[in-house]
Every structure is written in C-alpha cells, then in structure tokens.
C-alpha atoms as a PDB file:
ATOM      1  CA  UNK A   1      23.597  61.013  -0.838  1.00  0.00           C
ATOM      2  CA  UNK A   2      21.448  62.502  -3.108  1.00  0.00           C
ATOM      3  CA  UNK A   3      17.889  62.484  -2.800  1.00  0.00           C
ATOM      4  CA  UNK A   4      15.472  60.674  -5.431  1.00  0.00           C
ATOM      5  CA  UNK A   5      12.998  62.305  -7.203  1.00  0.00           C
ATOM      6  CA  UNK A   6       9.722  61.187  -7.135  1.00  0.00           C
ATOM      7  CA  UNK A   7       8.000  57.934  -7.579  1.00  0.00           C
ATOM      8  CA  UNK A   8      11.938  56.482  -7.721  1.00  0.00           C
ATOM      9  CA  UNK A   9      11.216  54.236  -5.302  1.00  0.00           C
ATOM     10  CA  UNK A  10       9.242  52.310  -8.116  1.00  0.00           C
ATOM     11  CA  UNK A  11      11.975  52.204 -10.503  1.00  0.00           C
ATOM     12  CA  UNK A  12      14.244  50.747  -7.151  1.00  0.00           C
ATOM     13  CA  UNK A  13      11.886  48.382  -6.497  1.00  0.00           C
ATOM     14  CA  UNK A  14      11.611  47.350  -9.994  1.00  0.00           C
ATOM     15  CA  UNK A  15      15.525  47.065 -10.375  1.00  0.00           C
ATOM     16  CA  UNK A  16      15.487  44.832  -7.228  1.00  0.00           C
ATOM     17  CA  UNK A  17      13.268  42.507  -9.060  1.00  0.00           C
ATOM     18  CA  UNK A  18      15.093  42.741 -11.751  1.00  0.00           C
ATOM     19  CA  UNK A  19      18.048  41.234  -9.500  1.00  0.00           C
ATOM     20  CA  UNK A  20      16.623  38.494  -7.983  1.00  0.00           C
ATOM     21  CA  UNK A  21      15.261  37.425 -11.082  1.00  0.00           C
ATOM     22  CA  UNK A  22      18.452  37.155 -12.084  1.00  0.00           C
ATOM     23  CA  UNK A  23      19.604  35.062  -9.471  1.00  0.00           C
ATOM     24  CA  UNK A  24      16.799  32.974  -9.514  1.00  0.00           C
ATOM     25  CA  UNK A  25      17.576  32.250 -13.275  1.00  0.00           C
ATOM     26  CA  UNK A  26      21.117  31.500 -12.087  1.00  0.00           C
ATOM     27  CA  UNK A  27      19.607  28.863  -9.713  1.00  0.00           C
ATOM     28  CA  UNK A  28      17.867  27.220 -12.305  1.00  0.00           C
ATOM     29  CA  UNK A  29      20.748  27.242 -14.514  1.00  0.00           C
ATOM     30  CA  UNK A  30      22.756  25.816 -11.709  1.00  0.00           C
ATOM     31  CA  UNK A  31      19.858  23.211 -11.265  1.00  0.00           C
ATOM     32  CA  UNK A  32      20.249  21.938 -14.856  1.00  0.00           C
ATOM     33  CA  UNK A  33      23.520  21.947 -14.749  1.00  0.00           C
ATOM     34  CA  UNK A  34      23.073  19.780 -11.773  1.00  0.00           C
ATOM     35  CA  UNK A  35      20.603  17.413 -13.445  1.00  0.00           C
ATOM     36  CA  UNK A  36      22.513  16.760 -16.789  1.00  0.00           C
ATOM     37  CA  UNK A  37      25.841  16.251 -15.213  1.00  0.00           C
ATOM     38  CA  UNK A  38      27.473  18.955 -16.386  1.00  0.00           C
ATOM     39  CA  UNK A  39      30.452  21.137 -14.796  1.00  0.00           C
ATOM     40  CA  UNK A  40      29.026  23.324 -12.304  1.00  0.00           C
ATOM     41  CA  UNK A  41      30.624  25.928 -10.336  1.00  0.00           C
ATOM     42  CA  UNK A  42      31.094  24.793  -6.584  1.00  0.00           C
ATOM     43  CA  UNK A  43      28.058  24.538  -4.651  1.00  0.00           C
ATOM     44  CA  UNK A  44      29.436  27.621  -2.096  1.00  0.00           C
ATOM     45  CA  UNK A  45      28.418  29.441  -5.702  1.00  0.00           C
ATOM     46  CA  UNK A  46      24.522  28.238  -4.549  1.00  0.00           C
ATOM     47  CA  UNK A  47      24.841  29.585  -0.959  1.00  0.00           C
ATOM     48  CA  UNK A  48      26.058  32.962  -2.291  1.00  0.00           C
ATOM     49  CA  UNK A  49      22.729  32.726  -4.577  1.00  0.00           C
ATOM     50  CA  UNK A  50      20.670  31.700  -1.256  1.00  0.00           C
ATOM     51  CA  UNK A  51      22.481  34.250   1.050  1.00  0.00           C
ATOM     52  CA  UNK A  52      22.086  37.003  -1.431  1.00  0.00           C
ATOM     53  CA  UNK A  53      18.221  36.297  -1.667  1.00  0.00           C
ATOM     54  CA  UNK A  54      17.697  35.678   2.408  1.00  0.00           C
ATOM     55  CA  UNK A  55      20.310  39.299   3.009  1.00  0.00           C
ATOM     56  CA  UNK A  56      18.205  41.459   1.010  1.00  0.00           C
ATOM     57  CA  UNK A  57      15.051  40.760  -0.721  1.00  0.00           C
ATOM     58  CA  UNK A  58      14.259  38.992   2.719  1.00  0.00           C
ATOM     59  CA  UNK A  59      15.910  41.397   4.871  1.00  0.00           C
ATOM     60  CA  UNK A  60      15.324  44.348   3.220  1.00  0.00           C
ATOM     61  CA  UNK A  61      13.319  44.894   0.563  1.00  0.00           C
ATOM     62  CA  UNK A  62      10.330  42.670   1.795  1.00  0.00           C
ATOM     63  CA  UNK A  63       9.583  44.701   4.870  1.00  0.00           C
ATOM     64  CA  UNK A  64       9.851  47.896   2.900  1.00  0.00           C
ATOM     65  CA  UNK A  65       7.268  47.000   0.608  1.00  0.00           C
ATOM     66  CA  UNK A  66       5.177  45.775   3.976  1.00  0.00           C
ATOM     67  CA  UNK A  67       5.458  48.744   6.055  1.00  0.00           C
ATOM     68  CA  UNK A  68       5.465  51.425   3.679  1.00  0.00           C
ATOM     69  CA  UNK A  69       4.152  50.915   0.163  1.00  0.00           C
ATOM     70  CA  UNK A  70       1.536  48.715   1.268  1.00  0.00           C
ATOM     71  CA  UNK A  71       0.530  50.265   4.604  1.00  0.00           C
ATOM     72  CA  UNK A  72       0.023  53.177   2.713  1.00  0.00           C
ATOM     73  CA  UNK A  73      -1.682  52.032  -0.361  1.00  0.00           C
ATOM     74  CA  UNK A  74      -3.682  50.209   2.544  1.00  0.00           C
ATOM     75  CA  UNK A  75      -4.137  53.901   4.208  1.00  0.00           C
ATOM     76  CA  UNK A  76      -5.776  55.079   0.672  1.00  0.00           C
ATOM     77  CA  UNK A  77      -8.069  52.484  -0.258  1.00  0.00           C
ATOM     78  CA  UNK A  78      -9.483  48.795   0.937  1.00  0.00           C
ATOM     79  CA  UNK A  79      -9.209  47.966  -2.962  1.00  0.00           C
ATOM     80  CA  UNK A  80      -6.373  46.158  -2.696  1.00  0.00           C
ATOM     81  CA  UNK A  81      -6.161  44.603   0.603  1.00  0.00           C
ATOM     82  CA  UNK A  82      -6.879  40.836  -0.487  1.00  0.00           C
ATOM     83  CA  UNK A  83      -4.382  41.313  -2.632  1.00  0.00           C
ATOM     84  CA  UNK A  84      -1.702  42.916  -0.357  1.00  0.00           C
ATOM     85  CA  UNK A  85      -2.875  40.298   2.578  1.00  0.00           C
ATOM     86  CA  UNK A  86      -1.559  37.517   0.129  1.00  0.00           C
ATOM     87  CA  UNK A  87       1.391  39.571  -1.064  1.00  0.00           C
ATOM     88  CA  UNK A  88       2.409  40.048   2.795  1.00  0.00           C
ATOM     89  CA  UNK A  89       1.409  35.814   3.286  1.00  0.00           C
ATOM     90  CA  UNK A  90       3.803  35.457   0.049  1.00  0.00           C
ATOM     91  CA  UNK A  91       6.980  37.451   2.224  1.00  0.00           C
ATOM     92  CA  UNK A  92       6.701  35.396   5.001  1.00  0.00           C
ATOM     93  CA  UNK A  93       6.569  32.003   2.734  1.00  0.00           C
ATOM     94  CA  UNK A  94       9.309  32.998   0.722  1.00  0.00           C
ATOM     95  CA  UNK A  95      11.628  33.123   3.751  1.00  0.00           C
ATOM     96  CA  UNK A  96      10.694  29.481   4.826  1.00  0.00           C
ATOM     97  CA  UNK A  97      11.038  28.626   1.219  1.00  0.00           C
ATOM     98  CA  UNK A  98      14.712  29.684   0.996  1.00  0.00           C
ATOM     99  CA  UNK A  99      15.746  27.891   4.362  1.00  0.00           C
ATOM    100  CA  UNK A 100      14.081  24.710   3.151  1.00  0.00           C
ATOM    101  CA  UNK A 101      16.151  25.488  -0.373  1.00  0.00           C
ATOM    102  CA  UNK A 102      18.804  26.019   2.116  1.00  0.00           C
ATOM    103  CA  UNK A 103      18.550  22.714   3.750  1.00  0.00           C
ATOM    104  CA  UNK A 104      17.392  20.767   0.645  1.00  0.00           C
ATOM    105  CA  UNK A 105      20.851  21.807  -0.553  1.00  0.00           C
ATOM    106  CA  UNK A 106      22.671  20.717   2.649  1.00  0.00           C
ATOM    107  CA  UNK A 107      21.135  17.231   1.725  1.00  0.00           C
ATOM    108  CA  UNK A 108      22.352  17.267  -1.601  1.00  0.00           C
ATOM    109  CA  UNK A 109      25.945  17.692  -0.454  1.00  0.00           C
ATOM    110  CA  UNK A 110      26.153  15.266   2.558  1.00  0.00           C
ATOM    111  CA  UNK A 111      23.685  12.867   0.181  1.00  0.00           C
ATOM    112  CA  UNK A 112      24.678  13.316  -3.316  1.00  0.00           C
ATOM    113  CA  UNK A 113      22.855  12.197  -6.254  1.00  0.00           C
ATOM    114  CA  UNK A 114      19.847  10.700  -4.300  1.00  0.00           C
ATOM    115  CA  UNK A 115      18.784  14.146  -3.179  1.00  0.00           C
ATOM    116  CA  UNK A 116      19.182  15.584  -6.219  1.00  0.00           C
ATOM    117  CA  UNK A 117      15.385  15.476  -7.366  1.00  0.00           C
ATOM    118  CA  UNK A 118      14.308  17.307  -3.956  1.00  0.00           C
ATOM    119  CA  UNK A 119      16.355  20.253  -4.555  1.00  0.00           C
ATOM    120  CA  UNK A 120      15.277  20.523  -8.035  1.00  0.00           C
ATOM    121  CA  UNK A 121      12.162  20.398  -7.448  1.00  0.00           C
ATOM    122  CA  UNK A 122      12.327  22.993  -4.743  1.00  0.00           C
ATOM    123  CA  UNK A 123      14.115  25.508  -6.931  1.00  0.00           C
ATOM    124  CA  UNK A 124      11.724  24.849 -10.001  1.00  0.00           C
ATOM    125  CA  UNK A 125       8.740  25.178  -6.987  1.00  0.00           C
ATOM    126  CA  UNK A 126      10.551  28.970  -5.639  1.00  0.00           C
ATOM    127  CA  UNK A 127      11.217  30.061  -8.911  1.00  0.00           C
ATOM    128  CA  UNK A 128       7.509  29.582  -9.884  1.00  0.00           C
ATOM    129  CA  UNK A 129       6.558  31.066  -6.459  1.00  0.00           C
ATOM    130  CA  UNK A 130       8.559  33.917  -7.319  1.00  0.00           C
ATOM    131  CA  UNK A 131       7.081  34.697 -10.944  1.00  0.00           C
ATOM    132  CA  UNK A 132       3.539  35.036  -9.568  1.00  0.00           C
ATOM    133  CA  UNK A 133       4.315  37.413  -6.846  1.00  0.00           C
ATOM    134  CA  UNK A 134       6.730  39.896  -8.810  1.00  0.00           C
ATOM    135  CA  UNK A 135       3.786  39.738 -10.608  1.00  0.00           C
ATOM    136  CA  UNK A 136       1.255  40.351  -8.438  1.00  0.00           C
ATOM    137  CA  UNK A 137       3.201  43.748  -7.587  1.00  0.00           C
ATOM    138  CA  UNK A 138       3.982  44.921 -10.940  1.00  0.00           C
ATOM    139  CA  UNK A 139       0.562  44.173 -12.436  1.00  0.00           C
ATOM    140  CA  UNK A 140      -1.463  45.317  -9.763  1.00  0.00           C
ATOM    141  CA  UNK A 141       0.037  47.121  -6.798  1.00  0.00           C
ATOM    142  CA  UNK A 142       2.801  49.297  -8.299  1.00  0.00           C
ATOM    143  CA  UNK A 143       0.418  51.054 -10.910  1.00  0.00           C
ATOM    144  CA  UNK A 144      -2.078  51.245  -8.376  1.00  0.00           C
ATOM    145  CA  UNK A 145       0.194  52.949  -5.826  1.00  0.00           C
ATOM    146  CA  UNK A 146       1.053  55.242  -8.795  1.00  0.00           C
ATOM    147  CA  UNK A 147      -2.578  56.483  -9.061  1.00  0.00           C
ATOM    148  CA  UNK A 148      -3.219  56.761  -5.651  1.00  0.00           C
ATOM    149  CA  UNK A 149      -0.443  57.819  -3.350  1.00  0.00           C
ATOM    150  CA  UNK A 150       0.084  61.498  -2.659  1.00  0.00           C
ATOM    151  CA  UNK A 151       3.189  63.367  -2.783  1.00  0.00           C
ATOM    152  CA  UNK A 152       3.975  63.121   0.974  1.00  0.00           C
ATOM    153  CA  UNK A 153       3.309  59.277   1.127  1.00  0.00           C
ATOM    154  CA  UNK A 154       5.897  59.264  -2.304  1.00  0.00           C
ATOM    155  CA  UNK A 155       8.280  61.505  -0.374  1.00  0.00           C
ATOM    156  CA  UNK A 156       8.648  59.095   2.661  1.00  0.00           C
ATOM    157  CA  UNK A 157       8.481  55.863   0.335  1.00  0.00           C
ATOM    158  CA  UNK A 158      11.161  57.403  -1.839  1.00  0.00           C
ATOM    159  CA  UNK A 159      13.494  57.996   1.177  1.00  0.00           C
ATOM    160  CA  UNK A 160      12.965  54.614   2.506  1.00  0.00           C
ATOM    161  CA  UNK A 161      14.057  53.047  -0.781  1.00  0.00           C
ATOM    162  CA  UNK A 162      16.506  55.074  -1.872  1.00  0.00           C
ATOM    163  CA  UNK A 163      18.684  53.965   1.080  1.00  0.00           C
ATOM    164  CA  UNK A 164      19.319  50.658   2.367  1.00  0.00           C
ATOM    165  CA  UNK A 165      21.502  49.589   4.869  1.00  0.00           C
ATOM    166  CA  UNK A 166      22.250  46.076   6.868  1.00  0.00           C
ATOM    167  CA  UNK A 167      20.397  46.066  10.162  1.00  0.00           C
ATOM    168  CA  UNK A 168      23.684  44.634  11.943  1.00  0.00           C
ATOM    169  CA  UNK A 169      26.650  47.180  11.285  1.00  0.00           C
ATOM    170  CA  UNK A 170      24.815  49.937   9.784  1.00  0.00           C
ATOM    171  CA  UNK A 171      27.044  49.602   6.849  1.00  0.00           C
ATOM    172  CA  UNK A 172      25.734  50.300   3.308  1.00  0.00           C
ATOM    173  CA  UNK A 173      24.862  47.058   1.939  1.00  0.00           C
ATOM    174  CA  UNK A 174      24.648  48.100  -1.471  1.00  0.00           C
ATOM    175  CA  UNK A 175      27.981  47.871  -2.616  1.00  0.00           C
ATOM    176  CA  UNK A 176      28.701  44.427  -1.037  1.00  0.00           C
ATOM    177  CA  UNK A 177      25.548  43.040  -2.353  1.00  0.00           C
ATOM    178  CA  UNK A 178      26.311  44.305  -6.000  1.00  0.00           C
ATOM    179  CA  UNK A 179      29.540  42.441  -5.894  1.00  0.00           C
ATOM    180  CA  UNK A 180      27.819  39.655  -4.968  1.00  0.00           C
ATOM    181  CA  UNK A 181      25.015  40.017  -7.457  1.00  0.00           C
ATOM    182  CA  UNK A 182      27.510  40.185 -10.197  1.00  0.00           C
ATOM    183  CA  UNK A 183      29.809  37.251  -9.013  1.00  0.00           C
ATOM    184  CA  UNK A 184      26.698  35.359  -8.937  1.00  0.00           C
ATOM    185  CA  UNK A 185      25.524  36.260 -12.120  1.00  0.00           C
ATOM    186  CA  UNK A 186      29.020  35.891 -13.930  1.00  0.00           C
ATOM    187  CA  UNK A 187      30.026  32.349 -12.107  1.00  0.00           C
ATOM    188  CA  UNK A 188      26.887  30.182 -13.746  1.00  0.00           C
ATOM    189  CA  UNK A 189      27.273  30.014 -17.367  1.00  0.00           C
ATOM    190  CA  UNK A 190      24.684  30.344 -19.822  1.00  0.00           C
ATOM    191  CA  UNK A 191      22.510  26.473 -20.704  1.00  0.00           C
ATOM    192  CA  UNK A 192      20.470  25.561 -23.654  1.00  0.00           C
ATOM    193  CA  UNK A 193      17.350  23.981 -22.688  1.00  0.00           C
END
C-alpha cells in the first residue's frame, strides 16, 4: 500500500463522515418510508445500515480519532480539551445509541405498527446526535489539529488512517464495508418530504 501524504488523514476522516452521513440519511429515508406506509426495502436492509455504523465508525474510526488525533491535539494544547472530553463522551453514547436503535428495531418487527413511533423517534434523536458532533470535529477540532500538529504527530496519524483493518481476522475491511456502503445507499430510494 502506498503511503499518504500529509494531513490525508483529514481528508479520510472527512470521507468517513461523509459515509455515515449517508447512511444516516438512508435511515431516515427508511424511517419515512416507514411512517407513510410506503414500500420499503426489507428491514435486514436497516440492520446492514446499523451493522455498518456499529463495524466501523464504532469500531474503527471512533477510537482512532480518541487515541491519536485527539491525544495528540491534547499533547499540544489544553485549548480544546472541553471540547474533546465531550467529543470522547459523544463516542461512547453513540454506541449505546445504535444498540438501543438496534433493539428499538427488534420491537418494531416482533410488535409492528405500535412500535413504530419509538424507532422513529430514535433515528430522528441519532441522526440529530450525529449532526452536532461531525460538527463539533469539522468546525473546531480538524482545523485546529491542522494548525497545531507537527509533522511527526501527522506522520503517525496519517499511517493510522490510511489503513484500517477488522480487529477479528485481520482482513482489510475496506472493501467489504464499501460494498456494503453502496448496497445500503442504492437499496433505499430517494423520498420527497
């Protein structure tokens, strides 16, 4: 593999936002699709959305951001650490968030229509979640890192990023996840609203 050049690990952390916002949208598409009756894909289509987001952002990119861009932005200045505390608070909720999506959606298929509402709500509630802490990063802690970490913290950052592999067969996850991103994305059709 190649190596990245530097400060890429930005532009791969950007791109992985760029995913999950993607999937995210596709949940709340799937959620309206839900709530006006419409022809939705088969829930399993929902899992894949909620496996995809606990397998890597969860699993992967979360506790690269925690134990390299932040510990070192946290190494270079005490500017930001209120704001990377919360960011670090926001990793760990969004990993009990998805399991309760997880078993809010359980309910809805052993339930029905009845615990519809919850799970709507939820995925409105996670998709809000989610807004405020990309944003968080991209306003504040991404152009801050820019300014303020050296070549040699950029160096290890960019290697971290630039690879990323699942902790359980050592496999390259990339691949398998971008088929899954894009069978996600392609499934759930497009809604007015």
């Amino acid at each position: 593999m190649q190596p990245l050049g530097p400060r890429s690990a930005i532009q791969v952390i950007l791109n992985e936002h760029r995913q999950l916002s993607a999937i995210i949208e596709g949940m709340l598409r799937f959620n309206h699709l839900l709530e006006t009756g419409s022809k939705v894909p088969g829930l399993t289509v929902f899992r894949a959305m909620l496996y995809y987001i606990r397998e890597y952002p969860e699993q992967v990119h979360h506790p690269k951001e925690d134990r390299y861009l932040f510990a070192r932005l946290r190494a270079r200045t005490d500017d930001f650490d209120d704001v990377l505390a919360e960011l670090e608070a926001q990793h760990a909720e969004g990993d009990a968030r998805v399991r309760d999506l997880e078993h809010a959606l359980t309910r809805y298929e052993l339930q029905g229509e009845p615990a519809l509402p919850a799970l709507r709500a939820m995925v409105q509630e996670y998709a809000a979640f989610y807004l405020k802490h990309r944003s968080l990063e991209e306003v504040m802690i991404l152009p801050a890192a820019r300014r303020l970490l050296t070549k040699d913290d950029w160096a290890v950052i960019d290697a971290v990023f630039g690879v990323n592999r699942d902790p359980f067969d050592r496999v390259k996850l990339e691949e398998d996840l971008g088929k899954l991103f894009s069978m996600i994305v392609k499934t759930i059709p497009e809604v007015e609203r």
